[in-house]
C-alpha atoms as a PDB file:
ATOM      1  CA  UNK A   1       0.000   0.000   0.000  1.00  0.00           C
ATOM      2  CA  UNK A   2       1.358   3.114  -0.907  1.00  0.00           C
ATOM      3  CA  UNK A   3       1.568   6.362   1.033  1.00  0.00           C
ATOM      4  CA  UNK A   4      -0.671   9.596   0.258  1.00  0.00           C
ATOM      5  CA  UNK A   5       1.328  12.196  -1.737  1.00  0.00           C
ATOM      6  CA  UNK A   6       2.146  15.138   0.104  1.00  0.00           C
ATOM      7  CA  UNK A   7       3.809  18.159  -1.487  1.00  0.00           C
ATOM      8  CA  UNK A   8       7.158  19.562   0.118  1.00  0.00           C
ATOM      9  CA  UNK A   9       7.581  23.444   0.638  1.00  0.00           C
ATOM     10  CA  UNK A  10      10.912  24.111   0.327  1.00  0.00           C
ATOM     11  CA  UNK A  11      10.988  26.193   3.305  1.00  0.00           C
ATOM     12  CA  UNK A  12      10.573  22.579   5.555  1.00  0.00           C
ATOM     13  CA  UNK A  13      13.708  21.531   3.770  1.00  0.00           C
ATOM     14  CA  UNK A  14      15.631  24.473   4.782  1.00  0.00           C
ATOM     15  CA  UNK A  15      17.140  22.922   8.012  1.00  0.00           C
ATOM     16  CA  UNK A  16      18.240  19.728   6.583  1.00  0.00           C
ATOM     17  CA  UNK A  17      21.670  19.340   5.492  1.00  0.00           C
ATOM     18  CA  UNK A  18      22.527  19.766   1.762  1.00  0.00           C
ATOM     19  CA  UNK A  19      24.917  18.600  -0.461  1.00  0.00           C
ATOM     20  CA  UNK A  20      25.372  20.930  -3.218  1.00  0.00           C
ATOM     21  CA  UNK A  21      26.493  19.752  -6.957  1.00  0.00           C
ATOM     22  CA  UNK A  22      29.307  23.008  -7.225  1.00  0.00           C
ATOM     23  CA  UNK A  23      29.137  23.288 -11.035  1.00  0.00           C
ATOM     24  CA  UNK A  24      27.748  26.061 -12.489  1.00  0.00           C
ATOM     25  CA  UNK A  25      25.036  24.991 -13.900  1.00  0.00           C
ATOM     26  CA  UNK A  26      23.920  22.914 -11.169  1.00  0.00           C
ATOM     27  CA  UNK A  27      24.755  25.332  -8.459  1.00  0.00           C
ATOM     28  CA  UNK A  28      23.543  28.316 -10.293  1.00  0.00           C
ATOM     29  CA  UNK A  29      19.808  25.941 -11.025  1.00  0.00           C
ATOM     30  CA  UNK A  30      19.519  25.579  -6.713  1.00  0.00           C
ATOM     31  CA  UNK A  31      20.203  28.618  -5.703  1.00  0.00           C
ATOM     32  CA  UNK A  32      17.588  30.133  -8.183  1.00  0.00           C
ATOM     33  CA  UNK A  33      14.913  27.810  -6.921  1.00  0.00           C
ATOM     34  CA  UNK A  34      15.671  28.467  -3.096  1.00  0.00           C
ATOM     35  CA  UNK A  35      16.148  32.104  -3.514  1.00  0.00           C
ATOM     36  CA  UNK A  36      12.784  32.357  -5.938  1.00  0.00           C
ATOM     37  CA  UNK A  37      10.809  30.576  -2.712  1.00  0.00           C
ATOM     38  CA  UNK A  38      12.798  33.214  -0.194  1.00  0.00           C
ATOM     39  CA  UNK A  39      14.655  30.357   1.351  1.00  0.00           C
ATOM     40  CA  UNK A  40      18.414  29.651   2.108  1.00  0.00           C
ATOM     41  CA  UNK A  41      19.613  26.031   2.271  1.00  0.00           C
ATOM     42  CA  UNK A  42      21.783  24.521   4.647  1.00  0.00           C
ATOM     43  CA  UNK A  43      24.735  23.626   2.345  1.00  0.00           C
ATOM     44  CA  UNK A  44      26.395  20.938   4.340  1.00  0.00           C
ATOM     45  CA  UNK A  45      29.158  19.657   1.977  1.00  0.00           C
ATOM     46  CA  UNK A  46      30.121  20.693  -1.580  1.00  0.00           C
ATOM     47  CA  UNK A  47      30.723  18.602  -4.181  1.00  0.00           C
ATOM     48  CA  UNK A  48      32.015  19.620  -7.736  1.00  0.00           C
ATOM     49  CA  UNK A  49      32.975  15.791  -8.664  1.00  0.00           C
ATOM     50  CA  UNK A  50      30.406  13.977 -10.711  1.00  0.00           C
ATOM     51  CA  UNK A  51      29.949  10.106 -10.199  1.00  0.00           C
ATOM     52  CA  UNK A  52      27.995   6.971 -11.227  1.00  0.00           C
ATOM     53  CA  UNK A  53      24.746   6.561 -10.536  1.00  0.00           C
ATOM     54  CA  UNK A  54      24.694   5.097  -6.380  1.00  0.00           C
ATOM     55  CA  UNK A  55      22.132   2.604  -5.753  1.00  0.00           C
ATOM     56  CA  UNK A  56      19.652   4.175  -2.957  1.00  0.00           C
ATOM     57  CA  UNK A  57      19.070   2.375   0.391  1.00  0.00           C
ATOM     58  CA  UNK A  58      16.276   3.932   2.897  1.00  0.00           C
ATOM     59  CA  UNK A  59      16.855   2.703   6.159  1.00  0.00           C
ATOM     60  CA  UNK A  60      14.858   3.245   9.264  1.00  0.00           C
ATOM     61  CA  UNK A  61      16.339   1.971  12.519  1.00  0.00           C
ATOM     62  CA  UNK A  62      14.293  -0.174  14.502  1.00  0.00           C
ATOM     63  CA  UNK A  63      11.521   0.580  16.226  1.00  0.00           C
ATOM     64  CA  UNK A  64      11.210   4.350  15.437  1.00  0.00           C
ATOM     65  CA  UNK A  65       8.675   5.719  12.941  1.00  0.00           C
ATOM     66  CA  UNK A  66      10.361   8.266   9.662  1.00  0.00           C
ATOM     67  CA  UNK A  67       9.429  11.970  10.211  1.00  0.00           C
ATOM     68  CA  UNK A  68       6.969  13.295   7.943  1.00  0.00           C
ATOM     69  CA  UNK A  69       9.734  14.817   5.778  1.00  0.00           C
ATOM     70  CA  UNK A  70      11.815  11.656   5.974  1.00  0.00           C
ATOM     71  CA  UNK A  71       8.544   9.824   4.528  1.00  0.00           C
ATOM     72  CA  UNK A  72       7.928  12.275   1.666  1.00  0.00           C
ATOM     73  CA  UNK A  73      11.203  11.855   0.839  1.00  0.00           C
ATOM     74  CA  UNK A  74      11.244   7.870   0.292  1.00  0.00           C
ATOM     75  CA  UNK A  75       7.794   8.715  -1.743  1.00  0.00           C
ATOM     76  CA  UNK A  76       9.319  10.981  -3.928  1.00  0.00           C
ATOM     77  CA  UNK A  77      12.318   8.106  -4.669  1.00  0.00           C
ATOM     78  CA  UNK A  78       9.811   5.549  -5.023  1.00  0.00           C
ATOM     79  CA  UNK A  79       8.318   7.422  -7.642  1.00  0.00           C
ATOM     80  CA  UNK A  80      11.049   8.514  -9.150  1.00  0.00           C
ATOM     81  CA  UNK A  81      12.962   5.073  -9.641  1.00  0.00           C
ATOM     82  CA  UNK A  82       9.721   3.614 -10.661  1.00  0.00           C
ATOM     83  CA  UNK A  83       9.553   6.204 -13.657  1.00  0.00           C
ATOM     84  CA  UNK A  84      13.186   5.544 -14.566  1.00  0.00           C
ATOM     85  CA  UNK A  85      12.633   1.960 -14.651  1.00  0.00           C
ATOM     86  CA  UNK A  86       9.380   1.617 -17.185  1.00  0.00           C
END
């Protein structure tokens, strides 16, 4: 059974830890979209090194329950993977 879409705002994201892709296209792309919704991420760690496609591994530790934001996340790469693979 799959969960309920929720939308995002960016401004819930803004507290969470960021990696940033530091190219200029990339880098110039985020901070448009955070600036255009007023918002300033929390760049954590910079990265201007491109790599392979990771596989993606959602964990949960044991009895605890995901945060709301931790849940819309694992929607939205649910989704997403299930687009890239059809």
């Amino acid at each position: 059974m799959t969960s309920p879409v929720r939308s995002v705002r960016l401004a819930e994201l803004a507290e969470e830890p960021m990696v940033l892709l530091d190219l200029p296209h990339s880098r110039d792309y985020f901070q448009r979209i955070f600036s255009s919704a007023g918002v300033t991420p929390t760049v954590r760690y910079r990265s201007a090194v491109t790599t392979p496609a990771l596989a993606v591994v959602l964990l949960t530790a044991a009895n605890t329950r995901p945060t709301r934001r931790a849940q819309a996340i694992a929607q939205l790469c649910r989704e997403r993977l299930r687009i890239l693979t059809e």
